[in-house]
C-alpha atoms as a PDB file:
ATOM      1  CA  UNK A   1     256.482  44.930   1.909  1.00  0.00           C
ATOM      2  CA  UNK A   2     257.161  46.735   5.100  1.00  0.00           C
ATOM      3  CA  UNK A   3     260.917  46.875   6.327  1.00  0.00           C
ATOM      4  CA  UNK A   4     261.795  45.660   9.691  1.00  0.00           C
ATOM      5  CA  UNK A   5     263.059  47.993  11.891  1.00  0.00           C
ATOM      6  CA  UNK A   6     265.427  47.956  15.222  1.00  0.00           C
ATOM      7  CA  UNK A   7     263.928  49.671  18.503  1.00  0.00           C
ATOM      8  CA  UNK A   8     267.313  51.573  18.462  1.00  0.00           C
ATOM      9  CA  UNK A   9     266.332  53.290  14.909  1.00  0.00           C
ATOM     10  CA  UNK A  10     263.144  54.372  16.304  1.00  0.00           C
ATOM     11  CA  UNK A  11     264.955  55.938  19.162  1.00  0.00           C
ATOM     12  CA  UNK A  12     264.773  60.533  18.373  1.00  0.00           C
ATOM     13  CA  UNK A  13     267.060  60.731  21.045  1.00  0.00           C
ATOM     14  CA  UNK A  14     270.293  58.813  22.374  1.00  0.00           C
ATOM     15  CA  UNK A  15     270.117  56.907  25.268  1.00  0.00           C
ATOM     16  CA  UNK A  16     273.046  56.217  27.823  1.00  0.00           C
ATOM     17  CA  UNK A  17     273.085  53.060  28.788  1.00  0.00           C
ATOM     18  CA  UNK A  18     272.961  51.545  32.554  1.00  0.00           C
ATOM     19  CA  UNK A  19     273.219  48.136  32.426  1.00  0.00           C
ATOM     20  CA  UNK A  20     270.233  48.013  35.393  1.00  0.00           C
ATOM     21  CA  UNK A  21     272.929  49.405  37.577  1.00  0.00           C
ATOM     22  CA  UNK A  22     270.472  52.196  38.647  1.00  0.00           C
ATOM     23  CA  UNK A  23     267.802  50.869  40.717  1.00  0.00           C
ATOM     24  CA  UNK A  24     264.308  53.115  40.261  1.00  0.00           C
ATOM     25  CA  UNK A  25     261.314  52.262  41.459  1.00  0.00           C
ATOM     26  CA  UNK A  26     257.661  51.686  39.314  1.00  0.00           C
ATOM     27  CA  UNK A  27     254.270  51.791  41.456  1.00  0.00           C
ATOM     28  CA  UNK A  28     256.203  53.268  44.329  1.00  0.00           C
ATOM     29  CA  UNK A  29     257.397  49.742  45.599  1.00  0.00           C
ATOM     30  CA  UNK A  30     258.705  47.436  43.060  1.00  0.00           C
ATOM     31  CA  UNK A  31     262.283  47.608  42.077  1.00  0.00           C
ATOM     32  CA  UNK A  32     262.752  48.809  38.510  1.00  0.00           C
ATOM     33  CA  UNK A  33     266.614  48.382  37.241  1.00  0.00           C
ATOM     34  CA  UNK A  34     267.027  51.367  34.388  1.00  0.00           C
ATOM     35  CA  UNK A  35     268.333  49.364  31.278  1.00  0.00           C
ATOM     36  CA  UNK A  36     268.828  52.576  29.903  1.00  0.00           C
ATOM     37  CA  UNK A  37     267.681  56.380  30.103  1.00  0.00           C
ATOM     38  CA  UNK A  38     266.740  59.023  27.799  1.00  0.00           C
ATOM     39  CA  UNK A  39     265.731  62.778  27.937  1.00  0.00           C
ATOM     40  CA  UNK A  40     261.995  60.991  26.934  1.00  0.00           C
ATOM     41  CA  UNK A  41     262.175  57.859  28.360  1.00  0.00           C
ATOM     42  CA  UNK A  42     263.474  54.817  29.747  1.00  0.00           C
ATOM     43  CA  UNK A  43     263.926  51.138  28.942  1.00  0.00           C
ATOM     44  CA  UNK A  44     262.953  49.422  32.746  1.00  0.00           C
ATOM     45  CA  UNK A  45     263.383  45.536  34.095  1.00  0.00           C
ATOM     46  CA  UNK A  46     260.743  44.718  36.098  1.00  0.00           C
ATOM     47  CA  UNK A  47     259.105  41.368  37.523  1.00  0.00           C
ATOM     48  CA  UNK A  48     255.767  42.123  36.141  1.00  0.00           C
ATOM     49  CA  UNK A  49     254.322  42.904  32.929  1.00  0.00           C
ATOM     50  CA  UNK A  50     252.616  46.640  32.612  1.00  0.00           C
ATOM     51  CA  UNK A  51     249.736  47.685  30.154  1.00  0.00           C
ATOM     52  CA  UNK A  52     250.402  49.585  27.244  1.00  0.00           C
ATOM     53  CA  UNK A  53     248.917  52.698  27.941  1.00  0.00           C
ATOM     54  CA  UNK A  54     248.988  52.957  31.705  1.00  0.00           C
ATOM     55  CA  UNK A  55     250.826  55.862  33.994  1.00  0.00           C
ATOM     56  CA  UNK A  56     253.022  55.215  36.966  1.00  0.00           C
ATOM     57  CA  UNK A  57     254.881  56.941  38.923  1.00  0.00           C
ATOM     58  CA  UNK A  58     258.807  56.374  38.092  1.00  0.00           C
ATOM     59  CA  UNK A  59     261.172  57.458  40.808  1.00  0.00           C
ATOM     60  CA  UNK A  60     265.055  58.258  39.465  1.00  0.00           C
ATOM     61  CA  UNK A  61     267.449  58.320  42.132  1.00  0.00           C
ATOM     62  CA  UNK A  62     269.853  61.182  41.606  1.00  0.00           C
ATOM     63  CA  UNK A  63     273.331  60.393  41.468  1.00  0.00           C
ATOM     64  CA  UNK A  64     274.059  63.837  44.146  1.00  0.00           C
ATOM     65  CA  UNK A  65     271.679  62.026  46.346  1.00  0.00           C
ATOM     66  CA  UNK A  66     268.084  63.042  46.287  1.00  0.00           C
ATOM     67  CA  UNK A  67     265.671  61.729  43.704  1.00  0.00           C
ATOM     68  CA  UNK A  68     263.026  63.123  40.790  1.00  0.00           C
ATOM     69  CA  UNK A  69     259.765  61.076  40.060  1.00  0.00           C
ATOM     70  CA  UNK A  70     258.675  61.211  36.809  1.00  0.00           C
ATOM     71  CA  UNK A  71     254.636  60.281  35.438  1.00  0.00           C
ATOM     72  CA  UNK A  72     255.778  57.654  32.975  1.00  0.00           C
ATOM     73  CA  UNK A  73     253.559  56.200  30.248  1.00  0.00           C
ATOM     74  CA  UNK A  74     253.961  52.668  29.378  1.00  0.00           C
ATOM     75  CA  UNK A  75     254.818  52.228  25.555  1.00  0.00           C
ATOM     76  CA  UNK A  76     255.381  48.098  25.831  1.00  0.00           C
ATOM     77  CA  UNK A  77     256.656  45.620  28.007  1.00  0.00           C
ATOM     78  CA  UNK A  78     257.136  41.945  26.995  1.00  0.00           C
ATOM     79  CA  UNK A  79     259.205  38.923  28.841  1.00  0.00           C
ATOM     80  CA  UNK A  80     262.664  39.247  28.567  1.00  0.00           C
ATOM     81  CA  UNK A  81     263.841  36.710  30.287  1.00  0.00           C
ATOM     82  CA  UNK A  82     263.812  34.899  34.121  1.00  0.00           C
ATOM     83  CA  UNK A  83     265.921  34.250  36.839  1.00  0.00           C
ATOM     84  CA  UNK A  84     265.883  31.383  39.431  1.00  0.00           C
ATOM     85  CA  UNK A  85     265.568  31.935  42.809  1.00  0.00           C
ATOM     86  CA  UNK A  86     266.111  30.334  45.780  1.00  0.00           C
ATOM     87  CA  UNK A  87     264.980  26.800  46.619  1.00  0.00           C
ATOM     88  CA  UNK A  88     264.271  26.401  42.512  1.00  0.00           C
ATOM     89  CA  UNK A  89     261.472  28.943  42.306  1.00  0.00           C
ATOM     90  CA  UNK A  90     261.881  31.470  38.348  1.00  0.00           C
ATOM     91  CA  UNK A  91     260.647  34.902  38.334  1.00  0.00           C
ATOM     92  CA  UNK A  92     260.043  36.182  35.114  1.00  0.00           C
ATOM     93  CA  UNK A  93     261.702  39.319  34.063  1.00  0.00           C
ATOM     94  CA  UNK A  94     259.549  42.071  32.224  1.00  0.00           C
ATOM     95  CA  UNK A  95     261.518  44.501  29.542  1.00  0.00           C
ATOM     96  CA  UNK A  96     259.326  47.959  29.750  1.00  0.00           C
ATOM     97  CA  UNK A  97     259.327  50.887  28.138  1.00  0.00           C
ATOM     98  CA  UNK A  98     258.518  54.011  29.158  1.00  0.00           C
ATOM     99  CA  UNK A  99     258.120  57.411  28.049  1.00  0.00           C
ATOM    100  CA  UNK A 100     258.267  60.618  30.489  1.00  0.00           C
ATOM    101  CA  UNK A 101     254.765  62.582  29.872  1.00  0.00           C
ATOM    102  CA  UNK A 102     253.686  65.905  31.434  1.00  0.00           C
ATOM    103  CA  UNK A 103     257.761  66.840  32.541  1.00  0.00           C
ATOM    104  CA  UNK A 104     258.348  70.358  33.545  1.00  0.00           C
ATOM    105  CA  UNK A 105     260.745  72.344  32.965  1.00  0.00           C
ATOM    106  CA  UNK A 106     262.712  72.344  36.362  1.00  0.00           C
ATOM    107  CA  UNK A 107     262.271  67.949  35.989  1.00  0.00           C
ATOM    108  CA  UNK A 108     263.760  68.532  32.376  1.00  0.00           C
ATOM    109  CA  UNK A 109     266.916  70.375  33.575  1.00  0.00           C
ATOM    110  CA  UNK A 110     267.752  67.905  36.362  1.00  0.00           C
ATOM    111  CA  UNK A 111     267.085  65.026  33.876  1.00  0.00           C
ATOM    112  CA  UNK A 112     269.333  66.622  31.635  1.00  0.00           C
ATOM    113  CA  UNK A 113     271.881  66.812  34.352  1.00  0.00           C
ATOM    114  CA  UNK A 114     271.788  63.363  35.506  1.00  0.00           C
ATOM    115  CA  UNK A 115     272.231  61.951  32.094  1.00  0.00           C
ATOM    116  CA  UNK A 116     275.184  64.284  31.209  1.00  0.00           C
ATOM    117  CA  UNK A 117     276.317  63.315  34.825  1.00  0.00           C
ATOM    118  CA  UNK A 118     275.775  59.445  33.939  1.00  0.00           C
ATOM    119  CA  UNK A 119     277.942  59.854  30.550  1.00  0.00           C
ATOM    120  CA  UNK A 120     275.107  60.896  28.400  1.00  0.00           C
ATOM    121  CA  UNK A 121     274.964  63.461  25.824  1.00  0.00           C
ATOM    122  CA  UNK A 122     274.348  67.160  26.487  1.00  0.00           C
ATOM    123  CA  UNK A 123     270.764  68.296  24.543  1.00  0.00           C
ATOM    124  CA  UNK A 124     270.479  71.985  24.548  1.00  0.00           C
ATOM    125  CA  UNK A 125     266.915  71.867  22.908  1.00  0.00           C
ATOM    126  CA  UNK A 126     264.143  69.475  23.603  1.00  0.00           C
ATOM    127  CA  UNK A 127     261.161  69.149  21.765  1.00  0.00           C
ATOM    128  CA  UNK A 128     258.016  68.507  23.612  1.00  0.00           C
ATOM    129  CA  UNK A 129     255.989  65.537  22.477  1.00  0.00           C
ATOM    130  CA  UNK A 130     258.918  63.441  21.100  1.00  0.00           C
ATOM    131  CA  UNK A 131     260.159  60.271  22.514  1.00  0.00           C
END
């Protein structure tokens, strides 16, 4: 019998968490509140639902101003919830996650940096193809 287990014990690496208070931005134009960030990934809210599998483009605004962009590959997304809009109209809400793919090392060191600078932990090491 297999044994359930919680998306945070699957985690390698500690995440800080956000709380969507940092806006990114998926396909270059949609909104993207960061849920919460690691050195491999990220956990994003979006309105629509993204394909296993596919790459994007994730832009990280940089708390010293500036931003990095990141090729992100889309580990899952399912409905997480929805929100009512004006004049009655809901707008589903999409939980994605995403892991950072083909990061160099000068992305990796300002990554680090933002996440120590967000409350995160310091990582001295990171091991490539781990999420």
């Amino acid at each position: 019998m297999a044994e359930s287990v919680s998306a945070k014990d699957r985690r390698r690496r500690p995440r800080v968490s956000l709380r969507g208070e940092v806006q990114g931005r998926i396909h270059t134009v949609a909104l993207a509140p960061i849920i919460d960030l690691s050195h491999d990934g990220a956990l994003l809210e979006v309105a629509c639902s993204l394909h296993p599998g596919s790459v994007y483009a994730l832009r990280l605004p940089l708390h010293d101003h500036g931003a990095l962009t990141l090729k992100s590959r889309v580990i899952r997304s399912a409905v997480h919830g929805f929100e009512i809009k004006a004049g009655g109209e809901s707008l589903l809400r999409y939980r994605t996650a995403v892991e950072f793919v083909e990061v160099s090392p000068e992305q990796r060191s300002v990554l680090e940096r933002e996440i120590v600078a967000l409350g995160g932990p310091f990582e001295t090491e990171f091991d490539e193809g781990t999420s």
